[in-house]
PDB file of N, CA and C in Angstrom:
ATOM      1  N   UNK A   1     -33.709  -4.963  50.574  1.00  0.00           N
ATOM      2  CA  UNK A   1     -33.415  -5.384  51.932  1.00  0.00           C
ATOM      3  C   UNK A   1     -34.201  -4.509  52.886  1.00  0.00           C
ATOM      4  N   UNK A   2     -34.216  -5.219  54.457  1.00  0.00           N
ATOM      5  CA  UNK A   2     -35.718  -4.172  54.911  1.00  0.00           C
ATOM      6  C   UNK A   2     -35.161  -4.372  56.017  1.00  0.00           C
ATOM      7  N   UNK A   3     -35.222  -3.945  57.263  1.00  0.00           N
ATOM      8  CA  UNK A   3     -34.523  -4.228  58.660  1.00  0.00           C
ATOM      9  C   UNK A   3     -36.093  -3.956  59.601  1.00  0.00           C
ATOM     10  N   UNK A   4     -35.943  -4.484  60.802  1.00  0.00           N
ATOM     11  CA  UNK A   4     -37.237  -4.698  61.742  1.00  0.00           C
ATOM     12  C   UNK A   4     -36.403  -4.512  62.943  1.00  0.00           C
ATOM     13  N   UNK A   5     -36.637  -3.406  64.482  1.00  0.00           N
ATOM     14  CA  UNK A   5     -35.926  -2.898  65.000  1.00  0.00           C
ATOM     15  C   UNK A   5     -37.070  -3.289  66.850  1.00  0.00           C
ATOM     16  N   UNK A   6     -36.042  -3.711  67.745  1.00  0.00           N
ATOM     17  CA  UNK A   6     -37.269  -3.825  68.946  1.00  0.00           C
ATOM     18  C   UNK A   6     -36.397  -3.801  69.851  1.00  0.00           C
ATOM     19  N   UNK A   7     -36.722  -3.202  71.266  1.00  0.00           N
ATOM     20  CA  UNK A   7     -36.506  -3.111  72.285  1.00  0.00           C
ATOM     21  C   UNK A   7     -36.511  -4.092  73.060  1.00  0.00           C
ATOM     22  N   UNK A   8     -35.584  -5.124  73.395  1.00  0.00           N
ATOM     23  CA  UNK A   8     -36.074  -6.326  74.132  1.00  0.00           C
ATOM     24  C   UNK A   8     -36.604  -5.921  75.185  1.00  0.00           C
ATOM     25  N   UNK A   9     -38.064  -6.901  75.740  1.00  0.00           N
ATOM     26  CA  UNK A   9     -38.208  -7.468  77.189  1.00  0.00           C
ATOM     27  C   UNK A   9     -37.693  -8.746  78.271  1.00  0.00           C
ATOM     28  N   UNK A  10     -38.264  -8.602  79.137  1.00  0.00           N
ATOM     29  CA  UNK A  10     -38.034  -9.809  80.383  1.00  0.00           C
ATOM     30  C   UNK A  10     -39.251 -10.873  79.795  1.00  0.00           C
ATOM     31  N   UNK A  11     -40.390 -10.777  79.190  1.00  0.00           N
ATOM     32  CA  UNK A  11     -40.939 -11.201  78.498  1.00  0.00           C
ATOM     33  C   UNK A  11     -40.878 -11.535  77.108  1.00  0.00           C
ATOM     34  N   UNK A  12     -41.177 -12.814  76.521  1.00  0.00           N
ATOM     35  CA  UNK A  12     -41.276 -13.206  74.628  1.00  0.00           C
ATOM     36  C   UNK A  12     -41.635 -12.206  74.276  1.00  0.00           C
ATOM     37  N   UNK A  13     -40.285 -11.539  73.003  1.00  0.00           N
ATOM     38  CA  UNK A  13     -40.882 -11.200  72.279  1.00  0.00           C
ATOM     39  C   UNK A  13     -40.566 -11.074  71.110  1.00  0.00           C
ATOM     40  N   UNK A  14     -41.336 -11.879  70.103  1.00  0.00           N
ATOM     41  CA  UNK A  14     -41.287 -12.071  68.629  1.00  0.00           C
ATOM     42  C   UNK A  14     -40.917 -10.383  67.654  1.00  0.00           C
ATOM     43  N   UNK A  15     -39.790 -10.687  67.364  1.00  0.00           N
ATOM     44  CA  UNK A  15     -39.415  -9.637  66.330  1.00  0.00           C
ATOM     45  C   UNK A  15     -39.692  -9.401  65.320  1.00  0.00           C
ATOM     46  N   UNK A  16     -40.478 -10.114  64.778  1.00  0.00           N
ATOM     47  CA  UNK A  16     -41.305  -9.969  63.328  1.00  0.00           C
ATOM     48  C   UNK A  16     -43.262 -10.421  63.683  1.00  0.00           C
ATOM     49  N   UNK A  17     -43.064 -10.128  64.813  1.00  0.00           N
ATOM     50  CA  UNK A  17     -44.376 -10.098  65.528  1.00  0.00           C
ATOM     51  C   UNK A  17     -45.803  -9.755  64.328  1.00  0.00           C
ATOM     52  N   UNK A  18     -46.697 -11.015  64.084  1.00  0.00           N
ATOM     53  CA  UNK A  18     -47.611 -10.139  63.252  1.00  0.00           C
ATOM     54  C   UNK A  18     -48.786  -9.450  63.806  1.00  0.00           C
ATOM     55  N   UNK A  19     -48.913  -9.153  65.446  1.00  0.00           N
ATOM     56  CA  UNK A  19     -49.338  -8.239  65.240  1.00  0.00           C
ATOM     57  C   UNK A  19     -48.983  -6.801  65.650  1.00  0.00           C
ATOM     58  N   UNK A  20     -48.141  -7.004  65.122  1.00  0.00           N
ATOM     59  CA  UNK A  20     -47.228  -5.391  64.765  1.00  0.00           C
ATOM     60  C   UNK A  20     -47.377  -5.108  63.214  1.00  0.00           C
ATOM     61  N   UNK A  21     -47.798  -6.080  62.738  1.00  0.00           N
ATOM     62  CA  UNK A  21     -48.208  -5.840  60.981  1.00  0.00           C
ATOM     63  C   UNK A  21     -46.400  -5.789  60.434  1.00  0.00           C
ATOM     64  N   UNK A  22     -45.620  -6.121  61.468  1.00  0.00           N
ATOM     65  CA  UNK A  22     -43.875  -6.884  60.867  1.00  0.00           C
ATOM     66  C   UNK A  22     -43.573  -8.403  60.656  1.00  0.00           C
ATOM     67  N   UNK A  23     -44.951  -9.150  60.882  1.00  0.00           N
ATOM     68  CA  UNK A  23     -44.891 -10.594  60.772  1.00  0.00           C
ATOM     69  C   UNK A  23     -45.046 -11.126  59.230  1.00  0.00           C
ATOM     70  N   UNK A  24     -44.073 -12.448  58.730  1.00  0.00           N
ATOM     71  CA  UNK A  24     -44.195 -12.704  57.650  1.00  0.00           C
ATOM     72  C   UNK A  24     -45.382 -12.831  57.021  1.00  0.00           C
ATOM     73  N   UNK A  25     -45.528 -12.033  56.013  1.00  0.00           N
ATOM     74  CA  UNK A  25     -47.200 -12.189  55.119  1.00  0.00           C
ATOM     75  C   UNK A  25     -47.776 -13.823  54.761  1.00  0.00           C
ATOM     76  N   UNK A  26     -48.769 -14.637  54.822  1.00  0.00           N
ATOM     77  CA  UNK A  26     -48.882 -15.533  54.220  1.00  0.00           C
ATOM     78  C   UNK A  26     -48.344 -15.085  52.397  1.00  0.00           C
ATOM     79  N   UNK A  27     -47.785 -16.697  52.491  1.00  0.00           N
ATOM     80  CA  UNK A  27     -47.579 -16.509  50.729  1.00  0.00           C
ATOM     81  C   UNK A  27     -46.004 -16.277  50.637  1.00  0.00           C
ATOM     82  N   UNK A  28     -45.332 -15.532  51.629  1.00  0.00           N
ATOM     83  CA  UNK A  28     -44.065 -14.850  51.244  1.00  0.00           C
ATOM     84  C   UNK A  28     -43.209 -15.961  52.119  1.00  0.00           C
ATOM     85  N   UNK A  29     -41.824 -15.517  51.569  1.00  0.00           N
ATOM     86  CA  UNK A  29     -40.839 -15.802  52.422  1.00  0.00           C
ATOM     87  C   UNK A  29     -39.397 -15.425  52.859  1.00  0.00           C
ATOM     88  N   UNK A  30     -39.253 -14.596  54.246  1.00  0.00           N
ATOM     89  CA  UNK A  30     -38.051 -13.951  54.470  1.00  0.00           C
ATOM     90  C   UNK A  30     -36.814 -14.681  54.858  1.00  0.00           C
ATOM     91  N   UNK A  31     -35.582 -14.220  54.006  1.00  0.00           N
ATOM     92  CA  UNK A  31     -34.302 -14.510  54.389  1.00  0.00           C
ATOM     93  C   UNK A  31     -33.649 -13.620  55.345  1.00  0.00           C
ATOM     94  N   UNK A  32     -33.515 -14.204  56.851  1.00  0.00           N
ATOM     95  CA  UNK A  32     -32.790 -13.105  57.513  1.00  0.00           C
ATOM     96  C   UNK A  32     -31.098 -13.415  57.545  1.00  0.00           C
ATOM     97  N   UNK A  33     -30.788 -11.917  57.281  1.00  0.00           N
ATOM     98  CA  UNK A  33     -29.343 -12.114  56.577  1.00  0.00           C
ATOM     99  C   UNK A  33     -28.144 -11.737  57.755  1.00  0.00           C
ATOM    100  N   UNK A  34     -29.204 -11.371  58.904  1.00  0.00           N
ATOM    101  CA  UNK A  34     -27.979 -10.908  60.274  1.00  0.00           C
ATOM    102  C   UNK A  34     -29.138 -10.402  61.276  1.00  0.00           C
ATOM    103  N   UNK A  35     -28.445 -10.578  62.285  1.00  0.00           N
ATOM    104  CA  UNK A  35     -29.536 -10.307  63.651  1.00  0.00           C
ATOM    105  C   UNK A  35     -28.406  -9.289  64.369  1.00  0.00           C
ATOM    106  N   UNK A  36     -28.321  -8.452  65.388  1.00  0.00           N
ATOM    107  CA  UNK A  36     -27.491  -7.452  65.894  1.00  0.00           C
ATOM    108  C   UNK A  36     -28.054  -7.369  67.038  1.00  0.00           C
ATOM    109  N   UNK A  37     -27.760  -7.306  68.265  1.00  0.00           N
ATOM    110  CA  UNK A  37     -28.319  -7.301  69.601  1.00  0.00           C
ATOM    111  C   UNK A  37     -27.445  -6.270  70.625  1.00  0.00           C
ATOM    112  N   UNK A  38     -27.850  -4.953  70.676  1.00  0.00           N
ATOM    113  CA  UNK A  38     -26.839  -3.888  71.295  1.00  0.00           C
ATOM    114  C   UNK A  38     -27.013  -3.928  72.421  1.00  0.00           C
ATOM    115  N   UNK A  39     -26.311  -3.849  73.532  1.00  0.00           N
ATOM    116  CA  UNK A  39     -26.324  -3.237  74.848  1.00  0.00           C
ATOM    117  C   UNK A  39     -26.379  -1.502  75.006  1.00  0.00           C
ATOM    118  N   UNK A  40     -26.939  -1.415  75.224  1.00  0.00           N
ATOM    119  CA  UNK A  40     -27.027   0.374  75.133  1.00  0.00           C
ATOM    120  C   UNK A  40     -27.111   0.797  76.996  1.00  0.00           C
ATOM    121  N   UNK A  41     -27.212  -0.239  77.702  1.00  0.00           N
ATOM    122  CA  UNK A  41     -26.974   0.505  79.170  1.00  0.00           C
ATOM    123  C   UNK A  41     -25.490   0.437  79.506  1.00  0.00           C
ATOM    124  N   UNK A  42     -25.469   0.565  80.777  1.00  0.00           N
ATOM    125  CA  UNK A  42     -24.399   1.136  81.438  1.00  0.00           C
ATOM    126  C   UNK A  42     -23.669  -0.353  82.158  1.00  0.00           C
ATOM    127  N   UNK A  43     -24.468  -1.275  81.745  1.00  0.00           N
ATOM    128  CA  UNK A  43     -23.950  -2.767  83.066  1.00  0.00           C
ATOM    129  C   UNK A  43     -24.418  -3.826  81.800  1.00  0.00           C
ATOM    130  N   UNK A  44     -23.860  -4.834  82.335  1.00  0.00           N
ATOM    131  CA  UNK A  44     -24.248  -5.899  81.579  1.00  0.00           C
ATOM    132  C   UNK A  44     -26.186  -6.731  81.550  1.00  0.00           C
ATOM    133  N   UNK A  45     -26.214  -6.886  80.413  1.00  0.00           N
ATOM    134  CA  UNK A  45     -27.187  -7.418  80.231  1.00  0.00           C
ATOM    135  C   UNK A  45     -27.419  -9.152  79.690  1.00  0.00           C
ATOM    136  N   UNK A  46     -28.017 -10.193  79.821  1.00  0.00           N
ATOM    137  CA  UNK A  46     -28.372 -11.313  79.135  1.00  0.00           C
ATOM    138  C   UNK A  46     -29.698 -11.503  78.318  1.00  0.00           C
ATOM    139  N   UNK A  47     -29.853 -12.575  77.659  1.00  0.00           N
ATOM    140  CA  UNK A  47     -30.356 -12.982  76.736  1.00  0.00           C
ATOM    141  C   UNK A  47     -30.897 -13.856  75.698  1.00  0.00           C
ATOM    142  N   UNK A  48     -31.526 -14.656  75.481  1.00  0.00           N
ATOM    143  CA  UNK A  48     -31.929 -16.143  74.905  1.00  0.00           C
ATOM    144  C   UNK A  48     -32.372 -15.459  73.470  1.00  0.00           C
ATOM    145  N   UNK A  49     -32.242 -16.513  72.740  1.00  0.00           N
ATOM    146  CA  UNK A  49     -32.471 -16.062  71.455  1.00  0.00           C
ATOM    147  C   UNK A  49     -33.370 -17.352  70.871  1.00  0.00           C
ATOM    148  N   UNK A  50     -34.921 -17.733  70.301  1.00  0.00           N
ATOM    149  CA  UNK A  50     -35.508 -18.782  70.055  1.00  0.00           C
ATOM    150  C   UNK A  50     -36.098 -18.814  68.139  1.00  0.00           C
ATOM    151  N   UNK A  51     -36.022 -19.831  67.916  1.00  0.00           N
ATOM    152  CA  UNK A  51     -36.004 -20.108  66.164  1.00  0.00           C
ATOM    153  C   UNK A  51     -37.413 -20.231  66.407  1.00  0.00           C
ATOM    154  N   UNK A  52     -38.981 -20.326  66.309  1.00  0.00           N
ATOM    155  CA  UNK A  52     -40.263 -20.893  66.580  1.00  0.00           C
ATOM    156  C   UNK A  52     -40.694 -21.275  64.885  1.00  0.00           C
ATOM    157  N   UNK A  53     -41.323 -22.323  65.055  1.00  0.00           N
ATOM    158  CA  UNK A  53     -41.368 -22.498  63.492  1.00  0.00           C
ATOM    159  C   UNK A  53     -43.085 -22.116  64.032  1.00  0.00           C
ATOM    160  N   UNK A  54     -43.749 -22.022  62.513  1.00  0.00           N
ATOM    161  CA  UNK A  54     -45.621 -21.811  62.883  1.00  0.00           C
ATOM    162  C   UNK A  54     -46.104 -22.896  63.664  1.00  0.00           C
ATOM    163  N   UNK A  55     -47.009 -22.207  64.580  1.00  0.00           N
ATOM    164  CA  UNK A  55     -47.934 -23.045  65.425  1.00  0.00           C
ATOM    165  C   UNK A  55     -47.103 -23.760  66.275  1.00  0.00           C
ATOM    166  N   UNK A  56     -45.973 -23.520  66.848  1.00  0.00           N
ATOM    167  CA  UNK A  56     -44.732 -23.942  67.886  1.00  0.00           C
ATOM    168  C   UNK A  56     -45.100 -22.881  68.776  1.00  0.00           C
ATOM    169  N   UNK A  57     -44.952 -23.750  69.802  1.00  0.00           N
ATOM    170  CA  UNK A  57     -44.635 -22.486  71.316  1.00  0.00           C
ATOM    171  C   UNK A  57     -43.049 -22.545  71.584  1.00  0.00           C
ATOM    172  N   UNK A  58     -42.736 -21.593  72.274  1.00  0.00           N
ATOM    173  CA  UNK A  58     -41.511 -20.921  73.037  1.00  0.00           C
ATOM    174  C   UNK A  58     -40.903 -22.208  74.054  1.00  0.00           C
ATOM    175  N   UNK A  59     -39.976 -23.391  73.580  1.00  0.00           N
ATOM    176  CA  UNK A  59     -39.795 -24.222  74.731  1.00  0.00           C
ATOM    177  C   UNK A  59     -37.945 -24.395  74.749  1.00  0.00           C
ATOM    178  N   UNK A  60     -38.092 -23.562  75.779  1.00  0.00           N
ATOM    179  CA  UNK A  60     -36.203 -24.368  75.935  1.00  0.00           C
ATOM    180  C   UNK A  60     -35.061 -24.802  75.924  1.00  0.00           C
ATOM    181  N   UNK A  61     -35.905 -26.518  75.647  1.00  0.00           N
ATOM    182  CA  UNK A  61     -35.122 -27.276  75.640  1.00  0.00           C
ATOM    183  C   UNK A  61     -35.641 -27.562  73.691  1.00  0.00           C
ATOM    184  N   UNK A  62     -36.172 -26.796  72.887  1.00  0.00           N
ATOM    185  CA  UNK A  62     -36.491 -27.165  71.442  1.00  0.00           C
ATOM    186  C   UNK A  62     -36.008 -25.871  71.178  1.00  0.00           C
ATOM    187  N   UNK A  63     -36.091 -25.205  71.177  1.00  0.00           N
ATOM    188  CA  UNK A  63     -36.016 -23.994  70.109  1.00  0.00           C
ATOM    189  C   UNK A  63     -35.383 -22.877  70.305  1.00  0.00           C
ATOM    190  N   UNK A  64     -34.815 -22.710  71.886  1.00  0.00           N
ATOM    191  CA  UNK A  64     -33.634 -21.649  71.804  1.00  0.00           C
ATOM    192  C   UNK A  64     -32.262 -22.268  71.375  1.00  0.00           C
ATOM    193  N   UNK A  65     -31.733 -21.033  70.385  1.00  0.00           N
ATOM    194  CA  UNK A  65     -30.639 -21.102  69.725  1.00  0.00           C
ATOM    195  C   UNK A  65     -29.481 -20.215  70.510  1.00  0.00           C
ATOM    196  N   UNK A  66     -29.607 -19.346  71.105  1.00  0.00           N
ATOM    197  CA  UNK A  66     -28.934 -18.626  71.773  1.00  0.00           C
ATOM    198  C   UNK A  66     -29.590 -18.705  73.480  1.00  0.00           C
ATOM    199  N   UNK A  67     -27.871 -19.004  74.679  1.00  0.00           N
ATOM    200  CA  UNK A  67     -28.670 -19.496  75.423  1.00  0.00           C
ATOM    201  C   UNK A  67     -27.739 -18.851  76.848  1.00  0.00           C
ATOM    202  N   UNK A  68     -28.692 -17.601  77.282  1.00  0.00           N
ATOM    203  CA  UNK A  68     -28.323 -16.430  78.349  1.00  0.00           C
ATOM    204  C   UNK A  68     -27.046 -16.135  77.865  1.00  0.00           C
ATOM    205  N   UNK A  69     -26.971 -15.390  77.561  1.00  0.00           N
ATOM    206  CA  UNK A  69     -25.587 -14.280  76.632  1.00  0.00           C
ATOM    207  C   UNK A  69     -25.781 -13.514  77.289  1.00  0.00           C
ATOM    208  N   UNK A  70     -24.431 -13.473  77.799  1.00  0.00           N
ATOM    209  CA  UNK A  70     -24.465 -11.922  78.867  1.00  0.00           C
ATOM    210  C   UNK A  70     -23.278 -10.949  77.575  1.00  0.00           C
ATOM    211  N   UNK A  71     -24.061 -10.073  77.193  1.00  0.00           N
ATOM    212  CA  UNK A  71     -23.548  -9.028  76.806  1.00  0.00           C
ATOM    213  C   UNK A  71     -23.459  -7.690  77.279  1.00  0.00           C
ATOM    214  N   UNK A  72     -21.768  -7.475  77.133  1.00  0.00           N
ATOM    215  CA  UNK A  72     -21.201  -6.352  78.597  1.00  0.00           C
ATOM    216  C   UNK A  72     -22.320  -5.133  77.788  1.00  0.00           C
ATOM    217  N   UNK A  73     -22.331  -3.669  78.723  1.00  0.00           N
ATOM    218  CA  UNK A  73     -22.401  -2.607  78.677  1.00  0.00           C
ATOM    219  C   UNK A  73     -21.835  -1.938  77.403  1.00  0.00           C
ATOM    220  N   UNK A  74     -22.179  -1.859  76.566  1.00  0.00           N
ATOM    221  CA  UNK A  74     -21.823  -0.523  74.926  1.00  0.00           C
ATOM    222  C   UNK A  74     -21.469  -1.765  73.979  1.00  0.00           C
ATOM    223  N   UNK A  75     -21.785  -3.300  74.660  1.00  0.00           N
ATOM    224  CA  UNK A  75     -21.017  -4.216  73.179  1.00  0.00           C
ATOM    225  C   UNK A  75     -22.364  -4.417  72.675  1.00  0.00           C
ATOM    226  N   UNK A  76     -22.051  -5.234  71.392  1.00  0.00           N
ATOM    227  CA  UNK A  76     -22.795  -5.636  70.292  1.00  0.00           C
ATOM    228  C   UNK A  76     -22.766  -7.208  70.019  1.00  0.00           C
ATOM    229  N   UNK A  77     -23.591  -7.916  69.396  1.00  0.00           N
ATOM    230  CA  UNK A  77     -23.560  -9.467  69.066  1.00  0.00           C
ATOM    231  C   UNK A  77     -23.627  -9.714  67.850  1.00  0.00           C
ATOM    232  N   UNK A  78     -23.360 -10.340  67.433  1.00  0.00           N
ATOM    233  CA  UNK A  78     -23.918 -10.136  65.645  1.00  0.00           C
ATOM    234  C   UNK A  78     -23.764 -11.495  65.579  1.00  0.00           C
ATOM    235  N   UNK A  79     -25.370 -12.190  64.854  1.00  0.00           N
ATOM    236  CA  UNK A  79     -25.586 -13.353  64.732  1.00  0.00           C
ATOM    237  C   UNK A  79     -25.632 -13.689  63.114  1.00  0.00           C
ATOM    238  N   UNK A  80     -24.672 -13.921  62.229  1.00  0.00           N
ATOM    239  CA  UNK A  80     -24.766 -13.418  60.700  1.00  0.00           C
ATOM    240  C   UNK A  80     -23.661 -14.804  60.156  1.00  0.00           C
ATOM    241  N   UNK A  81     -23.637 -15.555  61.118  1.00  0.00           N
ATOM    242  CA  UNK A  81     -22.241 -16.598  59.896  1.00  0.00           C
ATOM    243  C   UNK A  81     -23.857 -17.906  59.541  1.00  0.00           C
ATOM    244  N   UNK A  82     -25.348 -17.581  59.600  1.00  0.00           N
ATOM    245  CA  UNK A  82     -25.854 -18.661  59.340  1.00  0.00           C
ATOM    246  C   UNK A  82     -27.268 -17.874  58.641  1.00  0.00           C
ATOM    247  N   UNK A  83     -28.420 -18.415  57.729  1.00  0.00           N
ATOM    248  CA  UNK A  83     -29.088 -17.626  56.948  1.00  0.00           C
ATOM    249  C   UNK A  83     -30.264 -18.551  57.632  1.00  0.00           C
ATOM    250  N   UNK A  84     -31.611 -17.657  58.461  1.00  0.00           N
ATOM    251  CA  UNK A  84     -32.387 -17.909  58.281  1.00  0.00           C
ATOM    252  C   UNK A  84     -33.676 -17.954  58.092  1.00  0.00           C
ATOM    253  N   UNK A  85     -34.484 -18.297  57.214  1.00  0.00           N
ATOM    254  CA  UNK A  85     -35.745 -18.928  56.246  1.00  0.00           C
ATOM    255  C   UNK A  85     -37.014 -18.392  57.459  1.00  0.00           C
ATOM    256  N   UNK A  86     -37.955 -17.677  57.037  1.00  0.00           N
ATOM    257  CA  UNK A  86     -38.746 -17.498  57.999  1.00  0.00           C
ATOM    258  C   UNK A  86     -40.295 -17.381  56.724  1.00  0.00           C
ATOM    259  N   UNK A  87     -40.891 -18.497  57.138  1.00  0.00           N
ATOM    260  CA  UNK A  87     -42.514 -18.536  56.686  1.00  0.00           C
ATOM    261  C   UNK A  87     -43.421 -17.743  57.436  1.00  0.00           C
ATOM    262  N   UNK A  88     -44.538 -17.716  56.714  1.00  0.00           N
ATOM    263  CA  UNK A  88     -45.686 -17.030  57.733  1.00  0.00           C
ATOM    264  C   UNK A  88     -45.754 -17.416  59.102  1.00  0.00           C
ATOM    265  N   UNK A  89     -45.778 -16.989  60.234  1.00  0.00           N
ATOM    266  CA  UNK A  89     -46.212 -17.664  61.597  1.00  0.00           C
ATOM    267  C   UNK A  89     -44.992 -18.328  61.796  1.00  0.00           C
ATOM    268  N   UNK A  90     -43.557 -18.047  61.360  1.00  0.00           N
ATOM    269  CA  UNK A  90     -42.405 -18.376  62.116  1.00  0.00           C
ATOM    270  C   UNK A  90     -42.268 -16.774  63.205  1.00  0.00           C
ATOM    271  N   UNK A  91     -41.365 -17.186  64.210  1.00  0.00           N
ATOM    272  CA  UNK A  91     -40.905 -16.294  65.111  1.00  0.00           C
ATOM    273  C   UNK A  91     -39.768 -16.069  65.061  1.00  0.00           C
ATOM    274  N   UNK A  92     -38.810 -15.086  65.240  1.00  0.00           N
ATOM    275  CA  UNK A  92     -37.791 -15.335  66.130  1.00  0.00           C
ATOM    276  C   UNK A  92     -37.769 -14.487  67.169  1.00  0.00           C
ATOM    277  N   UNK A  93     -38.114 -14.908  68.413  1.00  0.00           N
ATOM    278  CA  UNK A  93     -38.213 -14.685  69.600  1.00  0.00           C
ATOM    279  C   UNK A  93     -37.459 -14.520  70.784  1.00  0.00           C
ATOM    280  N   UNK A  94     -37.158 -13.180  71.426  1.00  0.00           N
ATOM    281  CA  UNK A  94     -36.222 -12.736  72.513  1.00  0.00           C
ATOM    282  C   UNK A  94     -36.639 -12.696  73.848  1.00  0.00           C
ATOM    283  N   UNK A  95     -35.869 -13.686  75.009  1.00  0.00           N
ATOM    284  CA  UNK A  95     -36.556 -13.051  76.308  1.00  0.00           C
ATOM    285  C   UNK A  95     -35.081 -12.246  77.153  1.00  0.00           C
ATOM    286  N   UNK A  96     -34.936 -11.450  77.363  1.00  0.00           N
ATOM    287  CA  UNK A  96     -33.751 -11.197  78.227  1.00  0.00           C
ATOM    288  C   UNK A  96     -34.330 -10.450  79.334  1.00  0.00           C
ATOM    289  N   UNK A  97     -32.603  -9.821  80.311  1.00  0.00           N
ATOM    290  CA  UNK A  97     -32.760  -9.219  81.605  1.00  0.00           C
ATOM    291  C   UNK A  97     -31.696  -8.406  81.531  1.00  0.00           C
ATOM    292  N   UNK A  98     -31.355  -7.783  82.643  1.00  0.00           N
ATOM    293  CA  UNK A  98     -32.707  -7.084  83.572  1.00  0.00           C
ATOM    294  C   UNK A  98     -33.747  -6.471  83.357  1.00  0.00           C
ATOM    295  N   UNK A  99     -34.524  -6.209  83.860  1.00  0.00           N
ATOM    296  CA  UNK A  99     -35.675  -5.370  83.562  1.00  0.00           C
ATOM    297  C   UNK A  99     -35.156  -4.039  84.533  1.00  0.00           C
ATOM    298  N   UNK A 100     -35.003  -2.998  83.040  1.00  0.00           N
ATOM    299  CA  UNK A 100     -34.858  -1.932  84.067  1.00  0.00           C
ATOM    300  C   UNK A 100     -36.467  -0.957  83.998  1.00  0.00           C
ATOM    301  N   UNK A 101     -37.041  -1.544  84.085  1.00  0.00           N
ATOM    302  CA  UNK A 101     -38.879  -0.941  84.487  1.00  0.00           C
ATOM    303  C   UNK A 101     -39.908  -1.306  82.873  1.00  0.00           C
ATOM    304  N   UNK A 102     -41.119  -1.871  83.572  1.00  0.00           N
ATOM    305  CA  UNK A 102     -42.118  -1.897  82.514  1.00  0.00           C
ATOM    306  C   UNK A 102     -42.253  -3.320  81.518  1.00  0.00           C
ATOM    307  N   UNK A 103     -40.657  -4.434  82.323  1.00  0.00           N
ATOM    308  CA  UNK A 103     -40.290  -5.215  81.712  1.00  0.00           C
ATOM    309  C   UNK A 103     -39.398  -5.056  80.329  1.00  0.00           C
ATOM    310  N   UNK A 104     -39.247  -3.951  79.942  1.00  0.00           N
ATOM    311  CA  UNK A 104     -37.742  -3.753  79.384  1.00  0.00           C
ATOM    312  C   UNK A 104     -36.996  -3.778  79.639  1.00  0.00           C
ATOM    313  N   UNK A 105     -35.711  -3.679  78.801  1.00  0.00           N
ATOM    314  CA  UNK A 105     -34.288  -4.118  78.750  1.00  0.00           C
ATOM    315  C   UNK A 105     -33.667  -2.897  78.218  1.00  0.00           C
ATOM    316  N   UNK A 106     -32.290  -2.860  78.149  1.00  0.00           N
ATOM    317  CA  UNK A 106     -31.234  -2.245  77.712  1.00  0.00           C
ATOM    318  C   UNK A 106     -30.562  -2.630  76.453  1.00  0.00           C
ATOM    319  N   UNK A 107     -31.144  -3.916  76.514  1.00  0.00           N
ATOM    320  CA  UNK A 107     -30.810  -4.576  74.731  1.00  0.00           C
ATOM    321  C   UNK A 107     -31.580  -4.196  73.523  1.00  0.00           C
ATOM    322  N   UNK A 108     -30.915  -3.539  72.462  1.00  0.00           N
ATOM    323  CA  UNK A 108     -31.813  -3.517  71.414  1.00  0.00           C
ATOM    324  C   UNK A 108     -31.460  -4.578  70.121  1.00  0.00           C
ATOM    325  N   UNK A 109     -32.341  -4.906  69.416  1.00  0.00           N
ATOM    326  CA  UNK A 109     -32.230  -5.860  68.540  1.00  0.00           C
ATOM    327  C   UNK A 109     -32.582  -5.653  67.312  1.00  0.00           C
ATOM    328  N   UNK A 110     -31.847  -5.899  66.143  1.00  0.00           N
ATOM    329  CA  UNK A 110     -32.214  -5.518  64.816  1.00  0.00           C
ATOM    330  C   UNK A 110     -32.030  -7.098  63.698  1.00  0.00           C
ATOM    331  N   UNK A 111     -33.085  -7.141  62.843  1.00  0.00           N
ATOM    332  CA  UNK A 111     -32.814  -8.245  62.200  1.00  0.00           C
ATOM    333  C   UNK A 111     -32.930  -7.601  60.187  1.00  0.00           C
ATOM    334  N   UNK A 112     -31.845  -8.025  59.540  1.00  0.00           N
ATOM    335  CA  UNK A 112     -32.013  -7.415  58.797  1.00  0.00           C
ATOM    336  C   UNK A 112     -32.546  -9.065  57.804  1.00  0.00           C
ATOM    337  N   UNK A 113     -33.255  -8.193  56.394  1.00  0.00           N
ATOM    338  CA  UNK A 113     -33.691  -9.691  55.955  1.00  0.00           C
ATOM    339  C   UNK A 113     -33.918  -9.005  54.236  1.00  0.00           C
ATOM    340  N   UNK A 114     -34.484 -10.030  54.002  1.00  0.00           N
ATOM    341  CA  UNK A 114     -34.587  -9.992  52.122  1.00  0.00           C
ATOM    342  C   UNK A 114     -36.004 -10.907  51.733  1.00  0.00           C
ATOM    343  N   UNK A 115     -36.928 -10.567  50.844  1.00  0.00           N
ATOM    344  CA  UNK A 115     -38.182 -11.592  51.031  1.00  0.00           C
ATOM    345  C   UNK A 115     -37.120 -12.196  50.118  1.00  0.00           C
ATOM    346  N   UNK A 116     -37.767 -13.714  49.673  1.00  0.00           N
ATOM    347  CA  UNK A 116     -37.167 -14.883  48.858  1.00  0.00           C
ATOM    348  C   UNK A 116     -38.257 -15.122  48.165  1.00  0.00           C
TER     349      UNK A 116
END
């Protein structure tokens, strides 16, 4: 089992991002077995959560699964009652707020997974 760890922005951003060299390898395929989304500031924060399959853009009304979650100050989310399948050039992609400078957030996000 392997976990992949990111700081959300106010901007997309893919958590298994390949070019962070954390994006699924061609050839392979990851089972993600729980996603965790912390509030670590002091006030509440929100949040969209998007499935992108390869060669899909970021839209909306298709592919967010989670949709502005305001999660209070010191709580946690845990997205884990569903398993999912990620090929090469899939995403799963975060935009939240506020931006407290630089376009970061106060949310951190962890996805834990298993190749298949």
């Amino acid at each position: 089992m392997a976990i992949v760890n990111a700081q959300l922005k106010t901007t997309a951003l893919d958590i298994f991002d390949q070019a962070s060299g954390l994006g699924v390898p061609v050839g392979k395929s990851y089972a993600v077995t729980n996603i965790l989304v912390c509030n670590t500031g002091t006030s509440a924060a929100e949040f969209d959560m998007h499935l992108i399959p390869a060669g899909n853009n970021l839209n909306n009304k298709v592919t967010r699964v989670v949709n502005n979650l305001s999660l209070p100050a010191a709580e946690t989310f845990t997205f884990d009652s569903e398993r999912i399948v990620l090929e090469a050039g899939d995403a799963i992609v975060f935009v939240a707020s506020p931006d407290i400078g630089a376009t970061l957030t106060d949310l951190a996000a962890t996805a834990s997974y298993l190749e298949v």
